[in-house]
C-alpha atoms as a PDB file:
ATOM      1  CA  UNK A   1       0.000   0.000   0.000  1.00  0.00           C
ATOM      2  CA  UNK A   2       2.552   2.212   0.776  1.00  0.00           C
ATOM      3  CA  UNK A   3       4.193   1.651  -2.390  1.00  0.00           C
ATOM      4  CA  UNK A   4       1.116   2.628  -4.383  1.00  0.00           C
ATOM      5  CA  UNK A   5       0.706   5.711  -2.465  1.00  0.00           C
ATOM      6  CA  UNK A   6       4.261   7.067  -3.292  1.00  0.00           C
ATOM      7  CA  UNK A   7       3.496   6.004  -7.221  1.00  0.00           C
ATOM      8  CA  UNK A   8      -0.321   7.613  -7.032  1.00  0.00           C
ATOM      9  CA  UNK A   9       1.992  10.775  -5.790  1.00  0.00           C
ATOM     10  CA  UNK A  10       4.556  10.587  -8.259  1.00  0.00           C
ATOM     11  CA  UNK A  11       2.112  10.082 -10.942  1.00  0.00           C
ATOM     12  CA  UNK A  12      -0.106  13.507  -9.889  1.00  0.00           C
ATOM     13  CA  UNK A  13       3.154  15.205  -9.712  1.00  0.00           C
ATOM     14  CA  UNK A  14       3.999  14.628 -13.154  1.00  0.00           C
ATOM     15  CA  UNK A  15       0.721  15.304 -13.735  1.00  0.00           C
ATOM     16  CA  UNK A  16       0.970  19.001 -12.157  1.00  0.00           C
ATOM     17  CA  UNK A  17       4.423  19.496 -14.128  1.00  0.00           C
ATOM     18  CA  UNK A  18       3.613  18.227 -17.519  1.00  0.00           C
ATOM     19  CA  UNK A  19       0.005  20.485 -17.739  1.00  0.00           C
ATOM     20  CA  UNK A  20       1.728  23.542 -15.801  1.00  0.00           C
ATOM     21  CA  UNK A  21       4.461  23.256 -18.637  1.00  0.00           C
ATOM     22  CA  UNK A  22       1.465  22.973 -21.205  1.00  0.00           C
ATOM     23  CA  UNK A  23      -0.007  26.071 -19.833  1.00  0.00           C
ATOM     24  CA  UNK A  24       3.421  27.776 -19.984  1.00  0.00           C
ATOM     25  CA  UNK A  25       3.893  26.669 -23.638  1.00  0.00           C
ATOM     26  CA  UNK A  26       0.905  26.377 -25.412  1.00  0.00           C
ATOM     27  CA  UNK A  27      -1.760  28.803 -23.860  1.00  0.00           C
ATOM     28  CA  UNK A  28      -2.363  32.343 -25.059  1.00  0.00           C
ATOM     29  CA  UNK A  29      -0.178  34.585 -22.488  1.00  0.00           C
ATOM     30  CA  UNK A  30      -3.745  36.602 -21.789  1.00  0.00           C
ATOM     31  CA  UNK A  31      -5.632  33.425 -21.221  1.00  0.00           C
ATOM     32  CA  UNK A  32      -2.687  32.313 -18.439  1.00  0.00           C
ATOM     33  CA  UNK A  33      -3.083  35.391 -16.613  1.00  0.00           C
ATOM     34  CA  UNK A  34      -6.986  35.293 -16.817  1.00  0.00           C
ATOM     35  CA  UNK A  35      -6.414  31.831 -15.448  1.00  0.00           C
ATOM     36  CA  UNK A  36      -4.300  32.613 -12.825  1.00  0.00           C
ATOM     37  CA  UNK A  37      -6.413  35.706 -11.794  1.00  0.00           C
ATOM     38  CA  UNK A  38      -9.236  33.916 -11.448  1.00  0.00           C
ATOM     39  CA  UNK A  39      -7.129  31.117  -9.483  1.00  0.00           C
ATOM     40  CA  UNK A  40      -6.208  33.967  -7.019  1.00  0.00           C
ATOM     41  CA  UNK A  41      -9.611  35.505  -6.428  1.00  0.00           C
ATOM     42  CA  UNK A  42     -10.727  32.076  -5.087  1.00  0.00           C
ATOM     43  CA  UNK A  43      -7.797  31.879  -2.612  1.00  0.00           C
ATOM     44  CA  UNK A  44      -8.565  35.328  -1.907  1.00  0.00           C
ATOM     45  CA  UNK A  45     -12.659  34.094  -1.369  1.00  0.00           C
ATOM     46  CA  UNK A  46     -11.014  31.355   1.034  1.00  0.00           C
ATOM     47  CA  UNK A  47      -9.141  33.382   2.922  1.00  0.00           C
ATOM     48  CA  UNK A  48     -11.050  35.728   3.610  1.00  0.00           C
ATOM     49  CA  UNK A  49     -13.734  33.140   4.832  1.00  0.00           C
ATOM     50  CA  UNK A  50     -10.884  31.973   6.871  1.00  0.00           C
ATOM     51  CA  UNK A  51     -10.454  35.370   8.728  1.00  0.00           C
ATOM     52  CA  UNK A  52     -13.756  35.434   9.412  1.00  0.00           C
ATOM     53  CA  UNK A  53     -13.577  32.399  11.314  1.00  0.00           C
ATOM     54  CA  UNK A  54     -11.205  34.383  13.650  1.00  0.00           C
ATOM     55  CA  UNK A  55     -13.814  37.078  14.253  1.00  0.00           C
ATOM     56  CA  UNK A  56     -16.862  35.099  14.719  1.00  0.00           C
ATOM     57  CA  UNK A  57     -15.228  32.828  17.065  1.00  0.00           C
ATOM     58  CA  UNK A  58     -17.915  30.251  16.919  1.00  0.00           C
ATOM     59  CA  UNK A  59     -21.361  29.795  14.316  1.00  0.00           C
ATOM     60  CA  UNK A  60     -24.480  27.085  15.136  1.00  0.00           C
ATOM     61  CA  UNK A  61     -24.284  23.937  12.650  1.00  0.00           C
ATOM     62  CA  UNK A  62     -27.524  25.229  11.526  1.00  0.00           C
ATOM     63  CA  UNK A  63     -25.842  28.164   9.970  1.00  0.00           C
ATOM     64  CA  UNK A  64     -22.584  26.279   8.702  1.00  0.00           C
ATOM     65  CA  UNK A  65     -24.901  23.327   7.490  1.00  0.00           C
ATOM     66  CA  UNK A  66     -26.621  26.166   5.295  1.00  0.00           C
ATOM     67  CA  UNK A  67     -23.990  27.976   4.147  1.00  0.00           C
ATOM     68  CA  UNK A  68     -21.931  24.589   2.349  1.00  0.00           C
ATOM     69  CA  UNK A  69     -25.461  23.520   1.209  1.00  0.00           C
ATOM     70  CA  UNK A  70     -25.534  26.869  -0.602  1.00  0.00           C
ATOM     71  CA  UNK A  71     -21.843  26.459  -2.148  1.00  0.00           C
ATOM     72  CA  UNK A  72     -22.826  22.840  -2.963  1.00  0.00           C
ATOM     73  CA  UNK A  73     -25.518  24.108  -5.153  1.00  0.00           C
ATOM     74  CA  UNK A  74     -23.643  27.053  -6.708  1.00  0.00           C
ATOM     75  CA  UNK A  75     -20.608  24.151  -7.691  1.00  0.00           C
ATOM     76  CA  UNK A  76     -23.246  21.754  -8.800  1.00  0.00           C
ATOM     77  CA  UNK A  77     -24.749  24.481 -11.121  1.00  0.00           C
ATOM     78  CA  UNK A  78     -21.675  25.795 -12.084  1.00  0.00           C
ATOM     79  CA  UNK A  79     -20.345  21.899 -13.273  1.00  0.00           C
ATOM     80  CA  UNK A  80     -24.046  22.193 -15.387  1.00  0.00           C
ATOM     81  CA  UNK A  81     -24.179  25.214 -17.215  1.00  0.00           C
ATOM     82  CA  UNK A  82     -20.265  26.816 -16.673  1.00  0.00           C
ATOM     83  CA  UNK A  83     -18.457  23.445 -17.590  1.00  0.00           C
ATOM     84  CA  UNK A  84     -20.655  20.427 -19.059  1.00  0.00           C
ATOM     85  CA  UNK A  85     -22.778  22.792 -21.602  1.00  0.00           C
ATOM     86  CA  UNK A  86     -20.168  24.863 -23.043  1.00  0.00           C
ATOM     87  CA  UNK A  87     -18.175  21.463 -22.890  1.00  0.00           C
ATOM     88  CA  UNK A  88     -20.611  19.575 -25.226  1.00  0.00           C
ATOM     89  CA  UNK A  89     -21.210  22.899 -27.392  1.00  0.00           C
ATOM     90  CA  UNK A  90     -16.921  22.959 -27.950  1.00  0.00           C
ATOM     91  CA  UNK A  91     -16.640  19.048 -29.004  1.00  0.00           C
ATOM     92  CA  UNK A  92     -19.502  19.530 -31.092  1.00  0.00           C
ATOM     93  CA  UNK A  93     -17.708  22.032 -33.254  1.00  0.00           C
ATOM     94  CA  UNK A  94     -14.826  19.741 -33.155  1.00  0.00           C
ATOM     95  CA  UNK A  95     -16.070  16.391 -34.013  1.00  0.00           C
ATOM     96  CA  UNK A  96     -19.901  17.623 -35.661  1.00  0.00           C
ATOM     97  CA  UNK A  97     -21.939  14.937 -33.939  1.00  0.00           C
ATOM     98  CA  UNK A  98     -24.245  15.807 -31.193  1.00  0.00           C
ATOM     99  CA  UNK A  99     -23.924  11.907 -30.057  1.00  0.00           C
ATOM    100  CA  UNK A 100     -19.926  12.014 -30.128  1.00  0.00           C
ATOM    101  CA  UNK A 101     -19.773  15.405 -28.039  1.00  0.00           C
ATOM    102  CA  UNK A 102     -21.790  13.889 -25.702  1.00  0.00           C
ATOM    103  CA  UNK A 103     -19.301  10.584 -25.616  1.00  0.00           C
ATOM    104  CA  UNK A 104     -16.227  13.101 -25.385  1.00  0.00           C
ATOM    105  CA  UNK A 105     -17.824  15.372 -22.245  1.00  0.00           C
ATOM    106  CA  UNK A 106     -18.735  11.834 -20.758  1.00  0.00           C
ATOM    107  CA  UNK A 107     -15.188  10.545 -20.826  1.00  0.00           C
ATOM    108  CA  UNK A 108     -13.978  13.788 -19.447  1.00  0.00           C
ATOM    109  CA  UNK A 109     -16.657  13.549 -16.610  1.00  0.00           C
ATOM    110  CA  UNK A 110     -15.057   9.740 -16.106  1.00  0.00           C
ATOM    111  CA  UNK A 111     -11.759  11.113 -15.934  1.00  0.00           C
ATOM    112  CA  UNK A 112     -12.237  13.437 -13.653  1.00  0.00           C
ATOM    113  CA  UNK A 113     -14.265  11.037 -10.940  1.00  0.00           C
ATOM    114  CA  UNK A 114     -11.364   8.567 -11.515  1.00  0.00           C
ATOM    115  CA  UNK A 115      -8.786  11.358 -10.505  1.00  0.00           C
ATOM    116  CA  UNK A 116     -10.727  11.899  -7.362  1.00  0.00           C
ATOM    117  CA  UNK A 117     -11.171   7.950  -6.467  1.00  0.00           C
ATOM    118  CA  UNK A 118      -7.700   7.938  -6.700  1.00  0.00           C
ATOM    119  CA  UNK A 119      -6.638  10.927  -4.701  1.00  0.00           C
ATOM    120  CA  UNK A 120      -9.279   9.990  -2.198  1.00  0.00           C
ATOM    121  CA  UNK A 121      -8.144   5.878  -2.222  1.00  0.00           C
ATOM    122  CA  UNK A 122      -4.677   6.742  -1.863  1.00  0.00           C
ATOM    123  CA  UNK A 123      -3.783   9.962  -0.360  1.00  0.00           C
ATOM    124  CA  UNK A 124      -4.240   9.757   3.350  1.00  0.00           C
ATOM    125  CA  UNK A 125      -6.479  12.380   4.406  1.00  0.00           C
ATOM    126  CA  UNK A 126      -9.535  12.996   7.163  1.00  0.00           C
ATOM    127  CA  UNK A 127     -12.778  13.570   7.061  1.00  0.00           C
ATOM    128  CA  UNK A 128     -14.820  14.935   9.345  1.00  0.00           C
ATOM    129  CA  UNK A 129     -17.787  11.915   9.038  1.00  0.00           C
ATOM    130  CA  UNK A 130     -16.182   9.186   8.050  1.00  0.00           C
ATOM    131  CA  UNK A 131     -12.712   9.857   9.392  1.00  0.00           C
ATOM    132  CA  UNK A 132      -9.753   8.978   8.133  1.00  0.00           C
ATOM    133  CA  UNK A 133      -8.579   7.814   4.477  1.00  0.00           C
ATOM    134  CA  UNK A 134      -5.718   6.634   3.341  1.00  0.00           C
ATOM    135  CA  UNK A 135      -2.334   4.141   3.307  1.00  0.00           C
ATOM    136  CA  UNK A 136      -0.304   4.754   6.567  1.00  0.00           C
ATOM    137  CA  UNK A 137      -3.056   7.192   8.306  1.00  0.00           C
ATOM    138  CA  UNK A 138      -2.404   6.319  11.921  1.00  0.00           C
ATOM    139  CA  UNK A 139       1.207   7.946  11.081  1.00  0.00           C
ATOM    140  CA  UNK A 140       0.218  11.359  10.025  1.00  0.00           C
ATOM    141  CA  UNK A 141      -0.770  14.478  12.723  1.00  0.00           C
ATOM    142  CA  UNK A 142      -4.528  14.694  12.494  1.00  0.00           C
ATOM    143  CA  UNK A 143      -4.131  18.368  11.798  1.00  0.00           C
ATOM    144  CA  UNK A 144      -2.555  17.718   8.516  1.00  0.00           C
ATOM    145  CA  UNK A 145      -4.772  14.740   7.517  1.00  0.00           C
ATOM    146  CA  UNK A 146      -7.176  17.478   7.366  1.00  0.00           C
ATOM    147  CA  UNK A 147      -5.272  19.993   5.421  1.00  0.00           C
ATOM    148  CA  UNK A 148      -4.812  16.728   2.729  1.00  0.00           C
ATOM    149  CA  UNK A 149      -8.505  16.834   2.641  1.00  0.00           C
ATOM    150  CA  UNK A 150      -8.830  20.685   2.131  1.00  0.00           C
ATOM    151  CA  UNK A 151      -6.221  20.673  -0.417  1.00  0.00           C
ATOM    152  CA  UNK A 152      -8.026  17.988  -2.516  1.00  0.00           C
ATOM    153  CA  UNK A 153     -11.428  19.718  -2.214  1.00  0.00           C
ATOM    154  CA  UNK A 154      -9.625  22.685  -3.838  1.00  0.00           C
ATOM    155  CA  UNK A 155      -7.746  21.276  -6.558  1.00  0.00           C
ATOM    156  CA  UNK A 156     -10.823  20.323  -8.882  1.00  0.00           C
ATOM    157  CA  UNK A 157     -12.021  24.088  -8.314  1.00  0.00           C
ATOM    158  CA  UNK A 158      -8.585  25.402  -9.296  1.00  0.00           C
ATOM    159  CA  UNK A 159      -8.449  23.458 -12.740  1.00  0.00           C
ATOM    160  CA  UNK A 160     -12.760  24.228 -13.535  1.00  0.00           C
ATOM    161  CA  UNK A 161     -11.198  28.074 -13.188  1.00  0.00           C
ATOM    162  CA  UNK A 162      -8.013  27.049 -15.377  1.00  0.00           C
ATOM    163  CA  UNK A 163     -10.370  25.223 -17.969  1.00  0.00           C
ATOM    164  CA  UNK A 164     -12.858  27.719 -18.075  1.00  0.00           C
ATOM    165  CA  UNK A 165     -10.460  30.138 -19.263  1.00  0.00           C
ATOM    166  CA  UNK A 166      -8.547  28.284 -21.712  1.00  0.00           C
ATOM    167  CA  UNK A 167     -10.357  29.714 -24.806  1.00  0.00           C
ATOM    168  CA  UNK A 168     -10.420  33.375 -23.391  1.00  0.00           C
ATOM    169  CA  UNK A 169     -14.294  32.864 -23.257  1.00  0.00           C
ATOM    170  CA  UNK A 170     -15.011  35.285 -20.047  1.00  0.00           C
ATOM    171  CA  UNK A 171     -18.664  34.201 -20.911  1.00  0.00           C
ATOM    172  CA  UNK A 172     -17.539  31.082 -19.594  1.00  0.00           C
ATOM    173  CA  UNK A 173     -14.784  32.314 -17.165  1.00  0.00           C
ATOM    174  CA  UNK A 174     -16.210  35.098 -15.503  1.00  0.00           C
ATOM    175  CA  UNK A 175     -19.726  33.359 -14.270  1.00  0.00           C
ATOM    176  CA  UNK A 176     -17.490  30.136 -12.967  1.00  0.00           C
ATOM    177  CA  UNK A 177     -14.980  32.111 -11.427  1.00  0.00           C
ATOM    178  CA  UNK A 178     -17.649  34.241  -9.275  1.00  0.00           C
ATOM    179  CA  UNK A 179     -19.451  31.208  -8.515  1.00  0.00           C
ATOM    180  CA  UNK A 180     -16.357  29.325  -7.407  1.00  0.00           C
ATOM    181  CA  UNK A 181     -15.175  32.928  -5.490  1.00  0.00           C
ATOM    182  CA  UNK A 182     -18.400  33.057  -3.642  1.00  0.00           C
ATOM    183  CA  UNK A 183     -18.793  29.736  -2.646  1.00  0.00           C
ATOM    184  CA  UNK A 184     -15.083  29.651  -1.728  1.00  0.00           C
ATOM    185  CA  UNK A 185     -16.221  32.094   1.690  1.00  0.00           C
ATOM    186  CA  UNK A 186     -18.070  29.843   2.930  1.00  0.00           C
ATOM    187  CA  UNK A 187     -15.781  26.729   2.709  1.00  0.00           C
ATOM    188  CA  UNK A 188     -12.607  28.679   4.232  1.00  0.00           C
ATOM    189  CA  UNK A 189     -14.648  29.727   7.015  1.00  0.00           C
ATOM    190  CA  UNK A 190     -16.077  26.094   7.512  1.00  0.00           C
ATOM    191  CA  UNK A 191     -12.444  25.076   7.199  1.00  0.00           C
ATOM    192  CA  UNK A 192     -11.105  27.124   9.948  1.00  0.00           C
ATOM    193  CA  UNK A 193     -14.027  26.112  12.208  1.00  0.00           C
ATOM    194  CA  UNK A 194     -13.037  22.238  11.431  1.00  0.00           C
ATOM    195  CA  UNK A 195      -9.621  22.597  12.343  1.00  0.00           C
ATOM    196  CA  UNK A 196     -10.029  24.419  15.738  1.00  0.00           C
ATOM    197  CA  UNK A 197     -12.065  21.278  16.350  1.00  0.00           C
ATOM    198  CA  UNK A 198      -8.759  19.787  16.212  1.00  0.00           C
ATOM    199  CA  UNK A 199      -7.193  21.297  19.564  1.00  0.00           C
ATOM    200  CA  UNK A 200      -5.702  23.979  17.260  1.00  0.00           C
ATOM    201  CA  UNK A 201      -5.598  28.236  17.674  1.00  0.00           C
ATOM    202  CA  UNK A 202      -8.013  30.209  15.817  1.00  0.00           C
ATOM    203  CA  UNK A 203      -5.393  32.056  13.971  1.00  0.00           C
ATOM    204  CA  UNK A 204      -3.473  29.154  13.271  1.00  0.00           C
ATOM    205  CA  UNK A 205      -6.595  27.608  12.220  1.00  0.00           C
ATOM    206  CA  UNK A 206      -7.539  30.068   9.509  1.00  0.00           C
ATOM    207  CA  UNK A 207      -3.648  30.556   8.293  1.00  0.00           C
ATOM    208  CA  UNK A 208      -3.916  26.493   7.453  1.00  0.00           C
ATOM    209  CA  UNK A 209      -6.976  27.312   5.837  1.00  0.00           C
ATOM    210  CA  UNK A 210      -5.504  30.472   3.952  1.00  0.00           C
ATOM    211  CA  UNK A 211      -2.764  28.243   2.954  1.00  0.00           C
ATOM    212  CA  UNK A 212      -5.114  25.458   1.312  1.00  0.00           C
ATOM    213  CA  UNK A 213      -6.268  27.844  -1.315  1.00  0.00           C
ATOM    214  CA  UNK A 214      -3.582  28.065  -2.853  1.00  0.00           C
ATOM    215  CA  UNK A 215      -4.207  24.840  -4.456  1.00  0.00           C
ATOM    216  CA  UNK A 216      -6.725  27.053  -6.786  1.00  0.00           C
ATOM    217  CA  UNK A 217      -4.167  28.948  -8.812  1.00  0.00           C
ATOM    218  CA  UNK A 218      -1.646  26.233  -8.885  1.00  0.00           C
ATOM    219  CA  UNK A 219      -5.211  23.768 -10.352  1.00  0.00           C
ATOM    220  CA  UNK A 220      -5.668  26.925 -12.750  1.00  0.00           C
ATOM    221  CA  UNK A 221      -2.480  26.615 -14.260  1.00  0.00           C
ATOM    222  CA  UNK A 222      -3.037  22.712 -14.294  1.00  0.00           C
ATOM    223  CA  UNK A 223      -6.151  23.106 -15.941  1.00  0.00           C
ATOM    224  CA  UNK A 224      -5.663  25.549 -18.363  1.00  0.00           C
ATOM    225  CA  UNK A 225      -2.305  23.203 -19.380  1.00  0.00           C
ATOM    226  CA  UNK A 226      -4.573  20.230 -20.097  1.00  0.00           C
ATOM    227  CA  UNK A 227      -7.033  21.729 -22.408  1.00  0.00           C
ATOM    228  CA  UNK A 228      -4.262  23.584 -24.137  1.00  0.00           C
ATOM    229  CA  UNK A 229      -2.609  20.428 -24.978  1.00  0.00           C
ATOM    230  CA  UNK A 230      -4.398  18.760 -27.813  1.00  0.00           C
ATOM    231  CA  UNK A 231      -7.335  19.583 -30.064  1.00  0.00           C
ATOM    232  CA  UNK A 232     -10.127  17.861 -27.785  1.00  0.00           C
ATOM    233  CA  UNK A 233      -8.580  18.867 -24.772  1.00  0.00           C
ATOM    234  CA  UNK A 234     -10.648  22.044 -23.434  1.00  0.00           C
ATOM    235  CA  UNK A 235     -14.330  19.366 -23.974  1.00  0.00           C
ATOM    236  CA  UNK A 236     -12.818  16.493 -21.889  1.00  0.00           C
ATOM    237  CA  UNK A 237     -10.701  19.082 -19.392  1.00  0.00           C
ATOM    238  CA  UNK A 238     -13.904  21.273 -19.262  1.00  0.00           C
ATOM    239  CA  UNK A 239     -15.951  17.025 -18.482  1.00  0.00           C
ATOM    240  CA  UNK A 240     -13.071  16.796 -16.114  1.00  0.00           C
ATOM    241  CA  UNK A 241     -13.261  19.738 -13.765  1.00  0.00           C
ATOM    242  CA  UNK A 242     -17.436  19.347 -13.525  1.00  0.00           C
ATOM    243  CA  UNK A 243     -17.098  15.182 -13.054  1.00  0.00           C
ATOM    244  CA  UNK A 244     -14.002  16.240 -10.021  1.00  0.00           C
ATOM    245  CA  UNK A 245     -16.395  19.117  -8.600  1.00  0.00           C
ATOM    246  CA  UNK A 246     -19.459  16.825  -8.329  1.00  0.00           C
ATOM    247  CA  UNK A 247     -17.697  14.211  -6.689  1.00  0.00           C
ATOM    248  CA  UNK A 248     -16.236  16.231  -3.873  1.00  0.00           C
ATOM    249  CA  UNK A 249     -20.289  17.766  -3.688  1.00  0.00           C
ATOM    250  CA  UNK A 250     -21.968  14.378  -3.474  1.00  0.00           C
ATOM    251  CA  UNK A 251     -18.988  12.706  -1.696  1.00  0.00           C
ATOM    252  CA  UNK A 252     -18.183  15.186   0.721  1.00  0.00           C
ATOM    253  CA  UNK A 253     -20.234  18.063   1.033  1.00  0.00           C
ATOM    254  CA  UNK A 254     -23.453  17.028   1.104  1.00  0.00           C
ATOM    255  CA  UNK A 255     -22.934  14.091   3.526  1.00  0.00           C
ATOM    256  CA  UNK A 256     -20.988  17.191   5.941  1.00  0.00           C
ATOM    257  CA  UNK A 257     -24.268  19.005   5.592  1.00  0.00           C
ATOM    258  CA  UNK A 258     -26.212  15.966   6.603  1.00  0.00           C
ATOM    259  CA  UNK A 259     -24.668  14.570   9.411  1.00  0.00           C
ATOM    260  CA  UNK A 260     -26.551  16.965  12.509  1.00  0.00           C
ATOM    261  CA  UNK A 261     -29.826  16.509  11.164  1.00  0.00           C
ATOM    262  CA  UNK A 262     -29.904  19.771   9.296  1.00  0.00           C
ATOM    263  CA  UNK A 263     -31.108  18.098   6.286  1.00  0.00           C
ATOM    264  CA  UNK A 264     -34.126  20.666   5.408  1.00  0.00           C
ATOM    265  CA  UNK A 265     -32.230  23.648   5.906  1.00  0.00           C
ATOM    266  CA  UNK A 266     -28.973  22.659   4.120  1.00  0.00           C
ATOM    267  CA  UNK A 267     -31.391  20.973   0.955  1.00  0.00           C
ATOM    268  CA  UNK A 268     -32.673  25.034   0.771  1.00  0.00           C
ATOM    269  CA  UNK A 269     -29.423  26.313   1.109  1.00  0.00           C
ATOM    270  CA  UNK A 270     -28.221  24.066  -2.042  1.00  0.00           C
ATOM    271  CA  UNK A 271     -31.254  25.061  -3.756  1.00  0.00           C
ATOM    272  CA  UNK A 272     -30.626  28.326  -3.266  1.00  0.00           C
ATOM    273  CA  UNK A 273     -27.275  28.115  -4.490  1.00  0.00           C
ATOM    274  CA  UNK A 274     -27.890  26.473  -7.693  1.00  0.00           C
ATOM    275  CA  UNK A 275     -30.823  29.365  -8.281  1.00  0.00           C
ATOM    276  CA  UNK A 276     -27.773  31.920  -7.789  1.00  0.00           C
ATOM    277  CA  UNK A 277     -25.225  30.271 -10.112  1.00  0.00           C
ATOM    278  CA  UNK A 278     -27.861  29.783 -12.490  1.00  0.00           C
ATOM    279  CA  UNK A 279     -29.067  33.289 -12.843  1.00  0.00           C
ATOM    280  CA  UNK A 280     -25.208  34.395 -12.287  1.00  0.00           C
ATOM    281  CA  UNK A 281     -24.472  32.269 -15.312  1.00  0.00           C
ATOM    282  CA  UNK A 282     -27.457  34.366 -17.652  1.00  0.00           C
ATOM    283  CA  UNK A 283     -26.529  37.555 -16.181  1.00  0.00           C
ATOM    284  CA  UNK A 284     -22.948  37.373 -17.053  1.00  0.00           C
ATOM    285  CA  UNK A 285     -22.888  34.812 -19.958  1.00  0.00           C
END
């Protein structure tokens, strides 16, 4: 097991070098600085949710259980009509078949829920349900299991940003990237709270949590990279950052919003979410 783990991490690293260098190489300059930008505001949205956490000292679960139901259904939204439409709507120009863009998006979606299977089967990592994941868990500080399991969350949002922007669309960039931005306050303050669970300070708490985000501009560079690389690679990228987003929703958020019997209230929070992305995504596309 332990041997897999180290390959699983070797083989995401040259993942992360091979699509930065893509992005380097292939994209337009503007589009890698669009990419990057937006990358930024979400670790800005995160920390700032973070500091928050410092000031408010302490929120009900009602109120948390709300707020990550409401960024569950802005990413859920955003994976529909940000990445999985104008994914289809690309491939179709590409290949001229409605049935075959479909196929291509699909794969993309696969790809992306076997990246997270994998990161979630063999990085070790905590959860705050189901505890910890993972080869060699018992090993690891339980702080840092959780910052494993921050990071991950943040990655697929990072590369939907990177992806998003990769044709210089900002009808396609702009309404992700707010959705991502907004949703991103609510999960760094939810973050900070988590990790003071821990036995941790509050400040220390939210600079671990200000630290996680910046797995979004380094996934914005990795995304962009991928769909730079090859003709078909913005449709499956663009299939790849909504199948990694609604993975972490169904697999971890809305089980987190679940588990103190806040189901009604979180449900309307996600609702209410995917109403705002929605109407974000006609406003500004």
């Amino acid at each position: 097991m332990g041997m897999m783990f180290w390959l699983v991490l070797a083989g995401v690293a040259v993942l992360l070098l091979v699509s930065g260098y893509g992005a380097l190489v292939n994209a337009n300059r503007d589009n890698l600085q669009l990419a990057v930008l937006g990358g930024l505001s979400g670790f800005g949205a995160t920390a700032l949710g973070a500091i928050a956490a410092i000031a408010l000292r302490d929120i009900a679960a009602r109120t948390q259980d709300i707020m990550l139901g409401f960024a569950a259904g802005m990413m859920l939204a955003a994976s529909s009509f940000s990445l999985i439409l104008p994914g289809i709507e690309a491939a179709r120009e590409l290949s001229g078949s409605p049935l075959l863009a479909a196929g291509i998006v699909v794969l993309g979606l696969g790809l992306g829920v076997a990246l997270m299977i994998g990161l979630d089967r063999f990085v070790p990592h905590e959860h705050t349900e189901s505890g910890r994941r993972g080869p060699q868990v018992e090993r690891i500080n339980r702080v840092w299991l959780f910052v494993l399991a921050i990071t991950l969350h943040n990655l697929p949002e990072g590369m939907a940003i990177g992806v998003s922007f990769a044709n210089g669309d900002m009808q396609v960039g702009l309404p992700l990237t707010t959705a991502i931005a907004i949703q991103d306050i609510p999960e760094g303050l939810a973050v900070a709270l988590a990790l003071r669970v821990t036995g941790i300070s509050a400040l220390r708490a939210a600079m671990i949590a200000i630290a996680s985000g910046l797995m979004e501009p380094i996934g914005a560079v990795v995304g962009l990279g991928i769909s730079s690389s090859f003709a078909l690679g913005y449709p499956i990228a663009l299939g790849l950052a909504a199948g990694a987003m609604i993975f972490v929703v169904s697999h971890e958020v809305i089980p987190e919003t679940h588990r103190n019997g806040h189901e009604t209230p979180a449900t309307l929070g996600l609702m209410l979410g995917f109403g705002v992305m929605m109407f974000l995504d006609t406003a500004l596309g």
